[in-house]
Protein backbone atom coordinates (compact mmCIF):
# COMPACT_ATOMS: atom_id res chain seq x y z
CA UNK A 1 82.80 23.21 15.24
CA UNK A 2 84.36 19.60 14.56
CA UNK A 3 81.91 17.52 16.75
CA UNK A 4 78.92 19.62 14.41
CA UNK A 5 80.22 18.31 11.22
CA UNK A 6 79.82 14.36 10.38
CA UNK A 7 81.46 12.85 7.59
CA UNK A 8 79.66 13.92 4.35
CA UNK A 9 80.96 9.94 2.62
CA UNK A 10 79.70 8.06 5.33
CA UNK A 11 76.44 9.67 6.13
CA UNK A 12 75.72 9.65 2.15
CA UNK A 13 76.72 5.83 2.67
CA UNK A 14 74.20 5.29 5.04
CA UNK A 15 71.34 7.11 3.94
CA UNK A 16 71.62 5.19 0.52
CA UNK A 17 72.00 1.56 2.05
CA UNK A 18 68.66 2.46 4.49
CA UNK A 19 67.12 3.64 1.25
CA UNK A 20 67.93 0.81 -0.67
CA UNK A 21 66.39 -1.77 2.03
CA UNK A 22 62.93 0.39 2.41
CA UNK A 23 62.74 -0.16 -1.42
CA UNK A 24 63.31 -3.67 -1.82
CA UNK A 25 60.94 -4.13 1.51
CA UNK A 26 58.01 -1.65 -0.29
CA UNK A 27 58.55 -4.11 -3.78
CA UNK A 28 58.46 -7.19 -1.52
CA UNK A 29 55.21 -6.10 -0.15
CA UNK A 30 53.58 -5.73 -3.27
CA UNK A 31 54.70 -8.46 -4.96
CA UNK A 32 51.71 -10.44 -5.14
CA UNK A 33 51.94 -13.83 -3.42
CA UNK A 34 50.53 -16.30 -6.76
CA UNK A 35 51.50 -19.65 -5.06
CA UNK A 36 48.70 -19.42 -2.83
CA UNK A 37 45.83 -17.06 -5.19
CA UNK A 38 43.25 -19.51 -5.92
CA UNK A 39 42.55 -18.67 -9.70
CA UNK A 40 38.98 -16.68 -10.23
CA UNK A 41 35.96 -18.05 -12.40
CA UNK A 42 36.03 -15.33 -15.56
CA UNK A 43 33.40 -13.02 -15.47
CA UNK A 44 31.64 -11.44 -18.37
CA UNK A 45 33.55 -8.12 -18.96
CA UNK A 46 31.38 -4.95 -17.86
CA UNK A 47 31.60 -1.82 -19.39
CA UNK A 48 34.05 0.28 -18.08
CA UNK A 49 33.46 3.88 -17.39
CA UNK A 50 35.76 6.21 -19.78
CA UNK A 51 37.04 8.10 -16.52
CA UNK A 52 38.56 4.71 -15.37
CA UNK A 53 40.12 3.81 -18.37
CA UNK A 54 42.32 7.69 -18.20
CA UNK A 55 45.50 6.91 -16.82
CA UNK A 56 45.70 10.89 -15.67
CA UNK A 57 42.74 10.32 -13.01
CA UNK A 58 43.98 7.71 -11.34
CA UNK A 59 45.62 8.49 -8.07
CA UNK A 60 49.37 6.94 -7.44
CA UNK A 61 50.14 6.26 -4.28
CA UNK A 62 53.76 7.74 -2.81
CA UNK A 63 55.41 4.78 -1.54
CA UNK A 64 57.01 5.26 2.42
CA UNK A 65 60.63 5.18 1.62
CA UNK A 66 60.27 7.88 -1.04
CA UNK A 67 58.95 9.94 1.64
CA UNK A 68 61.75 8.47 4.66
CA UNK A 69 64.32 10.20 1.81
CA UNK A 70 62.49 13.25 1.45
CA UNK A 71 62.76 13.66 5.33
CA UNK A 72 66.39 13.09 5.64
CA UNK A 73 67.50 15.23 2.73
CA UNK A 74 65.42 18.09 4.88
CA UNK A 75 67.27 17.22 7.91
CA UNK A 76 70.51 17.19 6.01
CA UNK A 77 69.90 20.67 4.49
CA UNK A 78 69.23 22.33 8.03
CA UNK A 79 72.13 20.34 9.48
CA UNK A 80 74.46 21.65 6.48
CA UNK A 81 72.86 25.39 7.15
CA UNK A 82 73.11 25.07 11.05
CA UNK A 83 77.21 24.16 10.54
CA UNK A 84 77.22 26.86 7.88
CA UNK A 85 75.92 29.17 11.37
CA UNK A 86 78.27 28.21 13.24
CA UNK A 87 80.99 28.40 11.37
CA UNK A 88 80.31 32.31 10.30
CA UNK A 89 79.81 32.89 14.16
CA UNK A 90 82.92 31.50 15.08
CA UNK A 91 84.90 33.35 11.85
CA UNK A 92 83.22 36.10 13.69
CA UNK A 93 84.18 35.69 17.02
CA UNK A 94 88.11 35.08 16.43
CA UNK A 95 87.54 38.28 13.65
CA UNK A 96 91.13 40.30 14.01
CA UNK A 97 89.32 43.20 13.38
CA UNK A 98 87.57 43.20 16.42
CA UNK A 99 89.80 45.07 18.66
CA UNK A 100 87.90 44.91 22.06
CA UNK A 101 88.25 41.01 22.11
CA UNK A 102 92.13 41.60 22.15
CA UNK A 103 92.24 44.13 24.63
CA UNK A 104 89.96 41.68 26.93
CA UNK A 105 92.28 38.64 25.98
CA UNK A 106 95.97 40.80 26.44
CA UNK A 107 93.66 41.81 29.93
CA UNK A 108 93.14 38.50 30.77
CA UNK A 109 96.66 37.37 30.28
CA UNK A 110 97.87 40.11 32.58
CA UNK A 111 95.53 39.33 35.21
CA UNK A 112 96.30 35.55 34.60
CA UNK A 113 100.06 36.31 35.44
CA UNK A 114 99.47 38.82 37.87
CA UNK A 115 96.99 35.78 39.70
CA UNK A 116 99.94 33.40 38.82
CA UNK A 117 102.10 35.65 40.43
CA UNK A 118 100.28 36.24 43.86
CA UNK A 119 99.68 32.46 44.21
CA UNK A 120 103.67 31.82 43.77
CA UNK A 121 104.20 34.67 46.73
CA UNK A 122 101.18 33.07 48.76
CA UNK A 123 102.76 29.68 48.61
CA UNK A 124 106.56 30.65 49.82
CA UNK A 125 104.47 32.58 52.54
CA UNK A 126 102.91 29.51 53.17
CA UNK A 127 105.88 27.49 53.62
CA UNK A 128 107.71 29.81 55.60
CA UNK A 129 104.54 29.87 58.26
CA UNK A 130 104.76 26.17 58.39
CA UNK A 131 108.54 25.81 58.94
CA UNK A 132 107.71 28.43 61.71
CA UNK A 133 104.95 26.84 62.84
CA UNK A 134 107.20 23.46 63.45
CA UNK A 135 109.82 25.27 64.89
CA UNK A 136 107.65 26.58 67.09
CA UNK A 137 106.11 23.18 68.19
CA UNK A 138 109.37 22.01 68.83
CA UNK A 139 110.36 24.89 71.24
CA UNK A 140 106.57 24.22 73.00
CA UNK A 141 107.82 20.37 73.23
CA UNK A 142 111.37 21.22 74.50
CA UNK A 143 109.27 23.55 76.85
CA UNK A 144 107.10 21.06 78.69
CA UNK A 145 109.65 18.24 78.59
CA UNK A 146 111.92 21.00 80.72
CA UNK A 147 109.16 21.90 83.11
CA UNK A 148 108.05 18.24 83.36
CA UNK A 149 111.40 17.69 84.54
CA UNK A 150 111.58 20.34 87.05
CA UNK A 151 108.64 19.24 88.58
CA UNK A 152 109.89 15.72 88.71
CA UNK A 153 113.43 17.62 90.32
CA UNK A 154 111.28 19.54 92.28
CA UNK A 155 109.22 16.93 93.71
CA UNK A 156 112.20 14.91 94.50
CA UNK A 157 114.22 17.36 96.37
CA UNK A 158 111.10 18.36 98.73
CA UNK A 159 110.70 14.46 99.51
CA UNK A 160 114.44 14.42 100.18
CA UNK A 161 114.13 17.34 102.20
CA UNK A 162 111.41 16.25 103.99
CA UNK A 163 113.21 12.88 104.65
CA UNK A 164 115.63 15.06 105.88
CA UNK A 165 113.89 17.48 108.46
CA UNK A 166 112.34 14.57 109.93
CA UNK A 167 115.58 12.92 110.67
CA UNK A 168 116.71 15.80 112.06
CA UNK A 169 113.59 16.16 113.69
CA UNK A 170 113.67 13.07 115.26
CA UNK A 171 117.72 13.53 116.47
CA UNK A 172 116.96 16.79 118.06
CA UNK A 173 114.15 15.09 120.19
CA UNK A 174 115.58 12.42 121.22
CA UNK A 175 119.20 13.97 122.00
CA UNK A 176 117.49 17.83 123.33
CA UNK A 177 117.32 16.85 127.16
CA UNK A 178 121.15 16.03 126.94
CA UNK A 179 122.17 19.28 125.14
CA UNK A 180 119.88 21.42 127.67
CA UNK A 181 121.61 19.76 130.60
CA UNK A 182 125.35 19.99 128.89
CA UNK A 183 124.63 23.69 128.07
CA UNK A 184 122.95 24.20 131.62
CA UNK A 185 126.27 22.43 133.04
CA UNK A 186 128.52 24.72 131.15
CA UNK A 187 126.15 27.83 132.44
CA UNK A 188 126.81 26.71 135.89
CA UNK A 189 130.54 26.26 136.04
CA UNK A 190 131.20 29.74 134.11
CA UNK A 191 128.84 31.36 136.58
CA UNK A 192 130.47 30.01 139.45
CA UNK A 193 134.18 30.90 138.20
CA UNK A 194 132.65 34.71 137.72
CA UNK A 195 131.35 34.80 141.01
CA UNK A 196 134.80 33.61 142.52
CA UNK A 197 136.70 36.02 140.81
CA UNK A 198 134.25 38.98 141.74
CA UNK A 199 134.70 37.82 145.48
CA UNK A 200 138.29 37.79 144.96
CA UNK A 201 138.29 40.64 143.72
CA UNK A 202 136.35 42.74 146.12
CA UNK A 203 138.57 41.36 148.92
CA UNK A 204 139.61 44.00 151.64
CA UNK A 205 143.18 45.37 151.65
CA UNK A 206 144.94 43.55 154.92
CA UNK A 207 148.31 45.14 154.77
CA UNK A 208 150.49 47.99 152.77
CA UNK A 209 153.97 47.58 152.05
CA UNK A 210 155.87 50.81 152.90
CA UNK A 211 159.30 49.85 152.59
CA UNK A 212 159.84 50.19 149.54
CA UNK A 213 158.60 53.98 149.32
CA UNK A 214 161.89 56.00 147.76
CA UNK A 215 162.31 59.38 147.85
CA UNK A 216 164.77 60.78 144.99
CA UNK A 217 165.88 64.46 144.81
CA UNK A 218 167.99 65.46 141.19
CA UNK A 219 170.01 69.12 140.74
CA UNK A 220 170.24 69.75 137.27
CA UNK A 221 171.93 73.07 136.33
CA UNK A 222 171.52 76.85 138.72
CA UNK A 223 168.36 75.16 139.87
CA UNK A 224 166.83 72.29 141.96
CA UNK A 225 164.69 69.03 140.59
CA UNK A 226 162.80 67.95 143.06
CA UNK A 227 160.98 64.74 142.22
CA UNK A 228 159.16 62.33 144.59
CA UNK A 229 157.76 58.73 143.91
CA UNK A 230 155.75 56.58 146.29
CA UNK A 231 155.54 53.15 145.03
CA UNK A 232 152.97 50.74 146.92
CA UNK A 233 153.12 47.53 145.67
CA UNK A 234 150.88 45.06 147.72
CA UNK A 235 151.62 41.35 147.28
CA UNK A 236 149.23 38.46 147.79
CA UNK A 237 146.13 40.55 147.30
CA UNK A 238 144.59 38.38 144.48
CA UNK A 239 145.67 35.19 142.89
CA UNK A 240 145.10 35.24 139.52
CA UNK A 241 147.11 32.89 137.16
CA UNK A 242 146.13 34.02 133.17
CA UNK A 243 147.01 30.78 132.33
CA UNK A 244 145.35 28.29 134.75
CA UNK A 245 142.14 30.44 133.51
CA UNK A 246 142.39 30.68 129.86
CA UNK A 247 142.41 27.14 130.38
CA UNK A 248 139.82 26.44 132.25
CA UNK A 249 137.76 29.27 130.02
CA UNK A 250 138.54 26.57 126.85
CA UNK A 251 135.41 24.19 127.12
């Protein structure tokens, strides 16, 4: 892995400039300070012990920096075999030989496309929906706006109407006792020419008119035609003139 593996220049770099300060700090601290040593009255040599004068028995002591280095060269090591770890895992991972992992990653193309595939359909299904959707809401607007306007129509005509019917209300009130007494006028005088022309009718007979009776007698052929006719015609009986009625029948 590339964010696993640091620069091998730069961390050599600085692991030898931090090890070169802790050594020049460890010889500055003991570097003895002689400017301000105040110089010792001698003192009559003792005998020294043999052991202290054998170089072998005397203990050295490891100085911090030496032991700072020996720490980071550890750490370095299990970095280098931790990369080294990851590395083989991942040569083993992407491994051609390993046949499973390519079925799984042909599989998971397929269903990739497949997914791909489905989402395209979904989204033309979505967009046909929504232009329905719209056309819809514009039918549903039409819709109202029509029916708010037949109400308005509606509610104009019945005021009209009623406008209307109380005009005419009002006309037949005030003008009914005039029609009553024309049509009660127009009763009267056809009732009363009825009534004269059923008396007129009804009259009794006063005289018959006999002169005018002919008798005819016709011989046709071997035999005899006899053939009578009485003709009464009575004059003055009833005067009726069609015309002088049909007029007066005309309101």
């Amino acid at each position: 892995m590339p964010f696993l593996s640091p620069s091998t220049g730069s961390s050599d770099g600085l692991v030898e400039s931090f090890l070169h300060d802790m050594d020049a700090l460890d010889h500055h601290a003991l570097k003895p300070n002689t400017s301000k040593v105040t110089p010792l009255p001698k003192k009559r040599k003792q005998a020294t012990h043999p052991s202290q004068n054998n170089p072998q028995t005397k203990k050295k002591k490891q100085p911090s920096w030496l032991k700072r280095k020996q720490e980071l060269e550890l750490l370095r090591q299990q970095t280098q075999a931790m990369e080294t770890r990851v590395v083989y895992l991942q040569m083993k991972k992407t491994s051609p030989s390993d046949n499973s992992h390519f079925f799984n990653l042909q599989k998971e193309k397929t269903s990739a496309l497949v997914e791909k595939q489905r989402c395209i359909l979904a989204q033309n299904e979505n967009m046909q929906l929504r232009s329905k959707l719209q056309y819809y809401m514009r039918q549903y607007e039409a819709l109202q706006l029509a029916m708010a306007t037949g109400e308005y129509q509606l509610k104009e005509l019945q005021r009209v109407l009623s406008g209307t019917l109380r005009v005419e209300l009002g006309t037949l009130r005030a003008c009914r006792t005039h029609v009553f007494d024309m049509m009660e006028r127009r009763l009267d005088a056809r009732f009363h020419k009825l009534e004269y022309a059923y008396r007129a009718m009804y009259q009794p007979m006063t005289s018959i008119d006999t002169d005018n009776t002919d008798e005819k007698r016709r011989t046709w052929g071997c035999g005899v035609y006899k053939a009578g006719a009485a003709a009464f015609r009575g004059k003055n009986h009833l005067e009726y003139h069609v015309d002088i009625h049909r007029r007066r029948a005309i309101p």
